[in-house]
C-alpha atoms as a PDB file:
ATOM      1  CA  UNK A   1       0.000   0.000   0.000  1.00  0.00           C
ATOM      2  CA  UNK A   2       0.959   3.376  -1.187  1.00  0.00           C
ATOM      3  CA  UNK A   3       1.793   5.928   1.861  1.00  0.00           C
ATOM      4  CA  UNK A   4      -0.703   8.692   0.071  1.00  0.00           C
ATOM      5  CA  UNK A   5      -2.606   5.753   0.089  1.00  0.00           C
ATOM      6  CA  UNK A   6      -2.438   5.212   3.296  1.00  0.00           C
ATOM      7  CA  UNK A   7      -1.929   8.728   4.669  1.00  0.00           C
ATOM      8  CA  UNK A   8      -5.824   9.888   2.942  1.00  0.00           C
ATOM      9  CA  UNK A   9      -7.254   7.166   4.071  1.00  0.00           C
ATOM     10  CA  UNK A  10      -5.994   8.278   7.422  1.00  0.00           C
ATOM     11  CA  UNK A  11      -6.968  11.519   6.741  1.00  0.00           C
ATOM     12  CA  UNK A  12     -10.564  10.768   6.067  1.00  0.00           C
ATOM     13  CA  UNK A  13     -12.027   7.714   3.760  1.00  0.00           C
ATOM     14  CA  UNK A  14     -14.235   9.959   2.238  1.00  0.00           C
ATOM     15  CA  UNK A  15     -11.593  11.565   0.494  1.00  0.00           C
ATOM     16  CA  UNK A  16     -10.607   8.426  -0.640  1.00  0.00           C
ATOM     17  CA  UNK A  17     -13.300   6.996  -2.005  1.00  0.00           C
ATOM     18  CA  UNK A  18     -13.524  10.402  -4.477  1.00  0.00           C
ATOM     19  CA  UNK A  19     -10.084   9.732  -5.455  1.00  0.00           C
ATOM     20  CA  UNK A  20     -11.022   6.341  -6.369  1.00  0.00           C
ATOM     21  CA  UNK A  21     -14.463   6.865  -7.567  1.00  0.00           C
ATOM     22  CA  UNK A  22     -14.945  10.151  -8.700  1.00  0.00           C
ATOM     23  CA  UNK A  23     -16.582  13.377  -7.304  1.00  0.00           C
ATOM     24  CA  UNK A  24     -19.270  13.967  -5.391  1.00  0.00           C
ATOM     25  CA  UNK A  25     -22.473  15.210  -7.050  1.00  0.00           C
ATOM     26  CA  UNK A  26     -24.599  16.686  -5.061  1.00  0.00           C
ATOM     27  CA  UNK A  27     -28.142  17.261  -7.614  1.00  0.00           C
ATOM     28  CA  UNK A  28     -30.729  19.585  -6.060  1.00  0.00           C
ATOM     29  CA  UNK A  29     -31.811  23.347  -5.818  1.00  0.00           C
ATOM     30  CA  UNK A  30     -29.610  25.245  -3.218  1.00  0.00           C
ATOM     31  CA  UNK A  31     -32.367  25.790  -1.188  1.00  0.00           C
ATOM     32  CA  UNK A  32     -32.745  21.820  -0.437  1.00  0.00           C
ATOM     33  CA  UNK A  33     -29.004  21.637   0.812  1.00  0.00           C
ATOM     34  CA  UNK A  34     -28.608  19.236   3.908  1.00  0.00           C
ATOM     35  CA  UNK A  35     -26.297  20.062   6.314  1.00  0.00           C
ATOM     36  CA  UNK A  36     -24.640  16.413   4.870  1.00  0.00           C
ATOM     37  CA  UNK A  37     -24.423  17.990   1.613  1.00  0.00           C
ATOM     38  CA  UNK A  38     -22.924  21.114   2.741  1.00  0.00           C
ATOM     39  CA  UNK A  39     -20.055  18.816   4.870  1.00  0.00           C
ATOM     40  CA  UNK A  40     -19.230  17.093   1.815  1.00  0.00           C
ATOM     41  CA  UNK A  41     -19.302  19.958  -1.003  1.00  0.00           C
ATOM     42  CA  UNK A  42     -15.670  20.844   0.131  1.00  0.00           C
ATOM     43  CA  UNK A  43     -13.983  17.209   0.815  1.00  0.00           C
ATOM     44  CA  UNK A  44     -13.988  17.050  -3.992  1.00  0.00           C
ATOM     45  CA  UNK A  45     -11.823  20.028  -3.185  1.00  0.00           C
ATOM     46  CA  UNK A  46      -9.631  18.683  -0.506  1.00  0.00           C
ATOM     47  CA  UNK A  47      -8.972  15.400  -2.730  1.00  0.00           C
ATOM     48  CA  UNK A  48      -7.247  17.290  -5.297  1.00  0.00           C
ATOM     49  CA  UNK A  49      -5.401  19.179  -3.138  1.00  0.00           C
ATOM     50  CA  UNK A  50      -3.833  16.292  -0.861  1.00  0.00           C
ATOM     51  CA  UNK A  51      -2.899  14.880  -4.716  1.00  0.00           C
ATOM     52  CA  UNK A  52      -1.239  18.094  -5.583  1.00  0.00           C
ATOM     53  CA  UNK A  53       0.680  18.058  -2.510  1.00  0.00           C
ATOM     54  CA  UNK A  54       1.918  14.544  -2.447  1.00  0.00           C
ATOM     55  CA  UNK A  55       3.222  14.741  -6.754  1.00  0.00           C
ATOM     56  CA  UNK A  56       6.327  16.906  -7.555  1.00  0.00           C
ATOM     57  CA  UNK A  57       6.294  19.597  -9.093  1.00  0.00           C
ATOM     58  CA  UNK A  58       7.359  18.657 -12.693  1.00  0.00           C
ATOM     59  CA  UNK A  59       3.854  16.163 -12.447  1.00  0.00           C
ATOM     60  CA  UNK A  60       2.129  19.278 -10.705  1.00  0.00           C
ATOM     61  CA  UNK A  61       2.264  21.433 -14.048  1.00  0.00           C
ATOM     62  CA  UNK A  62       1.125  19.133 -16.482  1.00  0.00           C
ATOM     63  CA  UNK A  63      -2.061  18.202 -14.316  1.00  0.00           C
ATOM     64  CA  UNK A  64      -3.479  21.531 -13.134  1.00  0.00           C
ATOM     65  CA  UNK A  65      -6.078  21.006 -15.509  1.00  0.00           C
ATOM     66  CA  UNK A  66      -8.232  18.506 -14.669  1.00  0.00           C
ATOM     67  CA  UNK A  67     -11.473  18.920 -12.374  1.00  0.00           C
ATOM     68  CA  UNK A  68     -11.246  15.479 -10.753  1.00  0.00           C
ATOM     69  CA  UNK A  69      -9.106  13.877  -8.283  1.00  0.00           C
ATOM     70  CA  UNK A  70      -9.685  11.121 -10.270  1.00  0.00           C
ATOM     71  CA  UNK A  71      -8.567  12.240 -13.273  1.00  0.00           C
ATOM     72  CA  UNK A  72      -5.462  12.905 -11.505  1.00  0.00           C
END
């Protein structure tokens, strides 16, 4: 097992999982937001940035561009 493996899973499975899976979609009005939703809206965010931090910076530049953590 990969330590950024290991390390987000530490971090929070969640994370994880959108790494692995894809992002979280969260499909309704803004005024039907669940607290849940609202917990989880930044964690697609937080995915891609643990991946940016654990690549070097010659892999960094060449994958600003994608939306997904995993795309990365």
């Amino acid at each position: 097992m990969s330590n950024t493996k290991i390390y987000v899973k530490h971090k929070d499975l969640d994370l994880w999982e959108i790494i692995m899976n894809g992002p979280i979609i969260i499909e309704k009005w803004k005024d039907c937001f669940t607290n849940d939703d609202y917990k989880f809206m930044p964690k697609n965010s937080k995915a891609i940035d643990i991946l940016y931090c654990c690549l070097n910076i010659d892999i960094c530049g060449s994958i600003f561009h994608y939306k997904s953590a995993q795309e990365i």
